[in-house]
Protein backbone atom coordinates (compact mmCIF):
# COMPACT_ATOMS: atom_id res chain seq x y z
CA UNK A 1 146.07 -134.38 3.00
CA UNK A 2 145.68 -137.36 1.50
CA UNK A 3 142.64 -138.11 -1.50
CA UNK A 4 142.48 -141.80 -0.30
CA UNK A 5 142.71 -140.73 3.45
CA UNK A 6 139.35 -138.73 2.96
CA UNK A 7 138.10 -141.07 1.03
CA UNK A 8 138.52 -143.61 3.49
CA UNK A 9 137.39 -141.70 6.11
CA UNK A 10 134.31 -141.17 4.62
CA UNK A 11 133.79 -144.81 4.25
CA UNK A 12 134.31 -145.64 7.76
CA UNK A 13 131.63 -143.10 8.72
CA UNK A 14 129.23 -144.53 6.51
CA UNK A 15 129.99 -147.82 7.66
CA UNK A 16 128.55 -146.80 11.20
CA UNK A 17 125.62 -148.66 10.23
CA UNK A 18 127.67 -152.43 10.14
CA UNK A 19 125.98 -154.23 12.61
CA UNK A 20 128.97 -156.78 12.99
CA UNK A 21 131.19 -153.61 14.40
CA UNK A 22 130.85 -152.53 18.50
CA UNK A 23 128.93 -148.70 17.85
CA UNK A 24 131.23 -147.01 20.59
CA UNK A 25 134.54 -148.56 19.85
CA UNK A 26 133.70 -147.36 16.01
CA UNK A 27 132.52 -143.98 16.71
CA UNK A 28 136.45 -143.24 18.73
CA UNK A 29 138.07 -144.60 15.85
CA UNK A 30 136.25 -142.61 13.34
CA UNK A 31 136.85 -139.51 15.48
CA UNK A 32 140.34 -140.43 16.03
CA UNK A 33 141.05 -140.38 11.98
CA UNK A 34 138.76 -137.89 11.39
CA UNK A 35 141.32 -135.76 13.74
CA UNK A 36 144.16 -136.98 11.80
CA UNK A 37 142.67 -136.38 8.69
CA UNK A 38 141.11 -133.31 8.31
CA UNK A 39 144.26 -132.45 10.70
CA UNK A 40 143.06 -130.86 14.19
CA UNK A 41 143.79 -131.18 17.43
CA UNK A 42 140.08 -132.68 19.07
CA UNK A 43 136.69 -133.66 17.64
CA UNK A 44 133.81 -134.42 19.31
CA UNK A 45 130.33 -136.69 18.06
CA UNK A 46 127.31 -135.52 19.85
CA UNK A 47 124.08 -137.20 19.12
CA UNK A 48 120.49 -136.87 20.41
CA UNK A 49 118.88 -139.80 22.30
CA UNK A 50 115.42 -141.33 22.10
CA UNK A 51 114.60 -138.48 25.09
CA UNK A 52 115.58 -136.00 22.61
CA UNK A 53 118.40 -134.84 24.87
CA UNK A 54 122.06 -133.93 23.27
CA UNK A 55 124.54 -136.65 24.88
CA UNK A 56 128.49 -137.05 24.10
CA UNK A 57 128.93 -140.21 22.06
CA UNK A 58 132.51 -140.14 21.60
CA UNK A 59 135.35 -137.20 22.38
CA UNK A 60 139.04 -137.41 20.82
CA UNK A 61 141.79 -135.14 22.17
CA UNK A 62 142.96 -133.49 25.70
CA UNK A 63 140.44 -132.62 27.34
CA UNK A 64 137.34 -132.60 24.62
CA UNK A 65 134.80 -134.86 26.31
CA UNK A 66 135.11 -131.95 29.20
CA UNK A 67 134.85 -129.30 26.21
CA UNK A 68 131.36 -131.58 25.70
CA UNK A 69 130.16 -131.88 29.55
CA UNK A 70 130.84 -128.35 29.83
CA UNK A 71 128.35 -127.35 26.76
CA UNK A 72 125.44 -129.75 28.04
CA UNK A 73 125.90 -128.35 31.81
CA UNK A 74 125.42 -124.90 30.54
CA UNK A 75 122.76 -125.70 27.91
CA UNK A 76 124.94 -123.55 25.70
CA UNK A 77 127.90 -123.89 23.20
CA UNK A 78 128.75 -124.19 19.53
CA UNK A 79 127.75 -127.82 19.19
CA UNK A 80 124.16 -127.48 20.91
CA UNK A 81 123.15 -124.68 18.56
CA UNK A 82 124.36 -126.54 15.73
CA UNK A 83 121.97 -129.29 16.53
CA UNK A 84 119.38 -127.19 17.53
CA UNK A 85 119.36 -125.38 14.56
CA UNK A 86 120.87 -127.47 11.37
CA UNK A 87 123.42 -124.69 10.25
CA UNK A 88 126.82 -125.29 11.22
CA UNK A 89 128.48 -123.06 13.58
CA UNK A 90 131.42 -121.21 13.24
CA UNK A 91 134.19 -120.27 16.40
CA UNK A 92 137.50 -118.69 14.57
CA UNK A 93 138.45 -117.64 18.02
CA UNK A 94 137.46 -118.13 21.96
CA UNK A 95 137.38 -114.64 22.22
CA UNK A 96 134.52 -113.57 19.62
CA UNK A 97 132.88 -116.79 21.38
CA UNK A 98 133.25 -115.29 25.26
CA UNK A 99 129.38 -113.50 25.44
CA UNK A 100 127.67 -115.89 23.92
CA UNK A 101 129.16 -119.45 25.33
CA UNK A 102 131.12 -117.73 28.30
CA UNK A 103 131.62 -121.22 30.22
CA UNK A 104 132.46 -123.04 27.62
CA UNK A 105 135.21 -120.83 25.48
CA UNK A 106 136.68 -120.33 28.96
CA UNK A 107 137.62 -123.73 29.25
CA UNK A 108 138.07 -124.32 25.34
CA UNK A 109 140.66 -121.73 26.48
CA UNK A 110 141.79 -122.60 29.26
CA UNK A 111 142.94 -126.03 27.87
CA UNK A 112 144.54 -124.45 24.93
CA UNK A 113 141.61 -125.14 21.90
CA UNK A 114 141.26 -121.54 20.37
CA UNK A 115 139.24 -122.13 17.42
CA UNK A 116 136.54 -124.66 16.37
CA UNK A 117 133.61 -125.18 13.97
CA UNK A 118 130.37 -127.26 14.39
CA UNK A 119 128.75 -129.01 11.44
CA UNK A 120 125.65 -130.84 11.80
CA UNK A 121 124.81 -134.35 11.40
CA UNK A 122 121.50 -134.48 9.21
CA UNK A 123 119.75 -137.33 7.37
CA UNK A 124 116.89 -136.82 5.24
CA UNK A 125 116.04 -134.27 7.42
CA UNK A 126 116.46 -135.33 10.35
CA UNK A 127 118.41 -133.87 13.08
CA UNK A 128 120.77 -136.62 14.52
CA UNK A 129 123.47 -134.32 16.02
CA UNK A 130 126.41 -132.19 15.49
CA UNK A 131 129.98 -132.73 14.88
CA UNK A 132 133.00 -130.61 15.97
CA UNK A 133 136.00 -129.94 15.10
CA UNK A 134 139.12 -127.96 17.68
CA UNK A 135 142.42 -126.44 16.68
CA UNK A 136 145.01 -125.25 18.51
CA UNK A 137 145.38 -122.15 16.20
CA UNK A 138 142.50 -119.80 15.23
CA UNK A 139 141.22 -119.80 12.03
CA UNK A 140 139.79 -123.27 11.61
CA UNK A 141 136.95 -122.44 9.81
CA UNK A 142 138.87 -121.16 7.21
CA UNK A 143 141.06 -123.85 7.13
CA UNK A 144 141.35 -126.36 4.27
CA UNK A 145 141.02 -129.15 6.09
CA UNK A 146 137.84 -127.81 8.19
CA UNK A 147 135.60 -127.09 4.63
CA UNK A 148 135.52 -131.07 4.31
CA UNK A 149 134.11 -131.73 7.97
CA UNK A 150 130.43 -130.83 6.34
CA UNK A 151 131.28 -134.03 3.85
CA UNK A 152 132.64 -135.91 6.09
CA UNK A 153 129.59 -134.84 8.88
CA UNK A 154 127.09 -136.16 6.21
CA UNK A 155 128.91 -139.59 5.79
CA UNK A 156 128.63 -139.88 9.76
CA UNK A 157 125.12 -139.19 8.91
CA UNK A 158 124.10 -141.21 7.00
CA UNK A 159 125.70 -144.27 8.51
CA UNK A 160 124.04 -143.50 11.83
CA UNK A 161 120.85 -143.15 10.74
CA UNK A 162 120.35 -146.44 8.77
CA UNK A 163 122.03 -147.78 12.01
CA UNK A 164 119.16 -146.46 13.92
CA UNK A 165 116.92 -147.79 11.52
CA UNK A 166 117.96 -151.47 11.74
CA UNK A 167 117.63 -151.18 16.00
CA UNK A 168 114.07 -149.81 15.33
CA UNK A 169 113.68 -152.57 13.08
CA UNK A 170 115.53 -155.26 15.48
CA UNK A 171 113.89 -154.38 18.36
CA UNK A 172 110.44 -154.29 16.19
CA UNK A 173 111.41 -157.90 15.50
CA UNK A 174 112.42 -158.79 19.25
CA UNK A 175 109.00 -157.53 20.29
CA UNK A 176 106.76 -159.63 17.78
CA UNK A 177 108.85 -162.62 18.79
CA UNK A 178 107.77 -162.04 22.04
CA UNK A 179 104.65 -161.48 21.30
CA UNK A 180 104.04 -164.70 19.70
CA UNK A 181 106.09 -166.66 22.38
CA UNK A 182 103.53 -165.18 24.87
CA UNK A 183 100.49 -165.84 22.66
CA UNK A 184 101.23 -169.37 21.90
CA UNK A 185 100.43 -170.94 25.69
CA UNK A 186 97.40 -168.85 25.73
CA UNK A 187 95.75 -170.71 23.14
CA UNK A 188 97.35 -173.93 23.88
CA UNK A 189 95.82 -173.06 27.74
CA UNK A 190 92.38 -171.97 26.18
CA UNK A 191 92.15 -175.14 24.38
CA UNK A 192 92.68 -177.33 27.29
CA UNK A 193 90.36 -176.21 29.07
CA UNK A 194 87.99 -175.98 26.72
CA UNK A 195 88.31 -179.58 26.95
CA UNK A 196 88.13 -179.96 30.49
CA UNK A 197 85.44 -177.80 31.48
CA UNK A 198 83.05 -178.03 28.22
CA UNK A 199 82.98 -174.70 27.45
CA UNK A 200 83.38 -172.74 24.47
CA UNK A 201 86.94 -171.09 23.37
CA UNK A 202 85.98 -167.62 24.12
CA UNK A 203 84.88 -168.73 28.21
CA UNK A 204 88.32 -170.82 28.56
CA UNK A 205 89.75 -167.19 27.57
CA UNK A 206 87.55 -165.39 30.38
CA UNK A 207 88.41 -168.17 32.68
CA UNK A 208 91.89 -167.43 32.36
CA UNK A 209 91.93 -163.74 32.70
CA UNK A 210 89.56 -164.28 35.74
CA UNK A 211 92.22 -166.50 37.18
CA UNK A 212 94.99 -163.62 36.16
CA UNK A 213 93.17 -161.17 37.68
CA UNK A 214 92.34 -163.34 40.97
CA UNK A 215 96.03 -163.92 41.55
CA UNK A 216 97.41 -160.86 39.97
CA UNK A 217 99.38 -162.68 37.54
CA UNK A 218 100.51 -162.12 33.61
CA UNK A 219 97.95 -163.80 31.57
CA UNK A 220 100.84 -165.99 29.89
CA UNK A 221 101.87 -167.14 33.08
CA UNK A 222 98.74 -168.51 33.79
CA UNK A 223 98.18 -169.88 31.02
CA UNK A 224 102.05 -171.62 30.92
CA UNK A 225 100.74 -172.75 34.66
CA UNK A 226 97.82 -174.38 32.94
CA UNK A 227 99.95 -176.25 29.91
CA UNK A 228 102.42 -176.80 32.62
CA UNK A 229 99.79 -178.49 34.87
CA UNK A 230 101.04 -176.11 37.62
CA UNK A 231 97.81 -174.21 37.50
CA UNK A 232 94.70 -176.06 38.58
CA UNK A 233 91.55 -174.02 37.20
């Protein structure tokens, strides 16, 4: 194992957050050399949506993103407790792992993963997901290679949250732009007719949600009928 392959890995983790880069096609790259890397057979990146529900955002090697379905189906399995929890989970062998995830160690095992270990993915406290790691042999916990997935888990980390932050903050910004686009015919509309009626700014307003009402409209689509001159009122 390579210093500057780690070292690049953990860069491209962090570097979840680059807004320029497509999320998914990033995420099964960075699980692809994470494999390579930290040199397993599978890893799997499963994060919690806005529902607060665990969903599989990317799966690298045979048969993983089943390993994944198979854990969410069954509400149980080395990567849900992880997340549930914080504390990265250790698996050195399906068998140990038979009573307590039954359905899923029977298929880790069944398409030849016999070891893995779950790390979480945590931000300031925050409880994004887990990551985790398969072999082919047992004993990946104890493996070199496996002590840097926490490292490299908390790089993921930190690059999804900020990502998360700037989509808050995006669609923050999409929403008070739409806000404004809807707010500026209403005034233009409650100034016309103002004017056309002789009335104060604060009846054209009632006049317009009357009319809104009435016709079971939006109240900026009346009002862009009225600066339109579509809407006679």
């Amino acid at each position: 194992m390579k210093s500057a392959d780690v070292y690049d890995l953990l860069n491209r983790g962090a570097d979840t957050a680059d807004g320029e880069q497509d999320f998914d096609a990033h995420l099964r790259y960075f699980a692809a050399e994470c494999a390579r890397v930290l040199e397993v057979s599978g890893v799997a990146v499963l994060l919690t949506s806005a529902e607060g529900r665990l969903e599989c955002a990317t799966a690298w090697g045979e048969s993983v993103e089943r390993l994944c379905a198979t854990e969410i189906d069954a509400s149980r399995g080395p990567s849900l407790q992880c997340a549930a929890t914080g504390v990265a989970v250790w698996c050195p062998d399906m068998a140990s792992a038979a009573e307590r995830w039954p359905q899923w160690s029977r298929t880790a095992f069944r398409e030849g993963y016999y070891s893995a270990f779950s790390v979480p993915l945590l931000s300031l406290d925050e409880r994004l997901g887990a990551m985790t790691v398969y072999a082919r042999d047992l004993g990946v916990p104890e493996s070199q290679a496996a002590r840097l997935a926490p490292t490299v888990a908390d790089a993921l980390a930190t690059g999804l949250y900020f990502q998360r932050r700037r989509d808050e903050h995006a669609l923050q910004i999409a929403q008070l732009q739409h806000g404004i686009a809807s707010r500026v015919p209403i005034e233009q509309a409650k100034g016309i007719l103002a004017v056309r009626h002789g009335c104060t700014i604060d009846e054209a307003f009632e006049l317009l949600r009357s009319v809104a009402r009435h016709r079971g409209m939006r109240l900026h689509e009346v009002a862009r009928g009225v600066v339109d001159g579509v809407t006679g009122t």
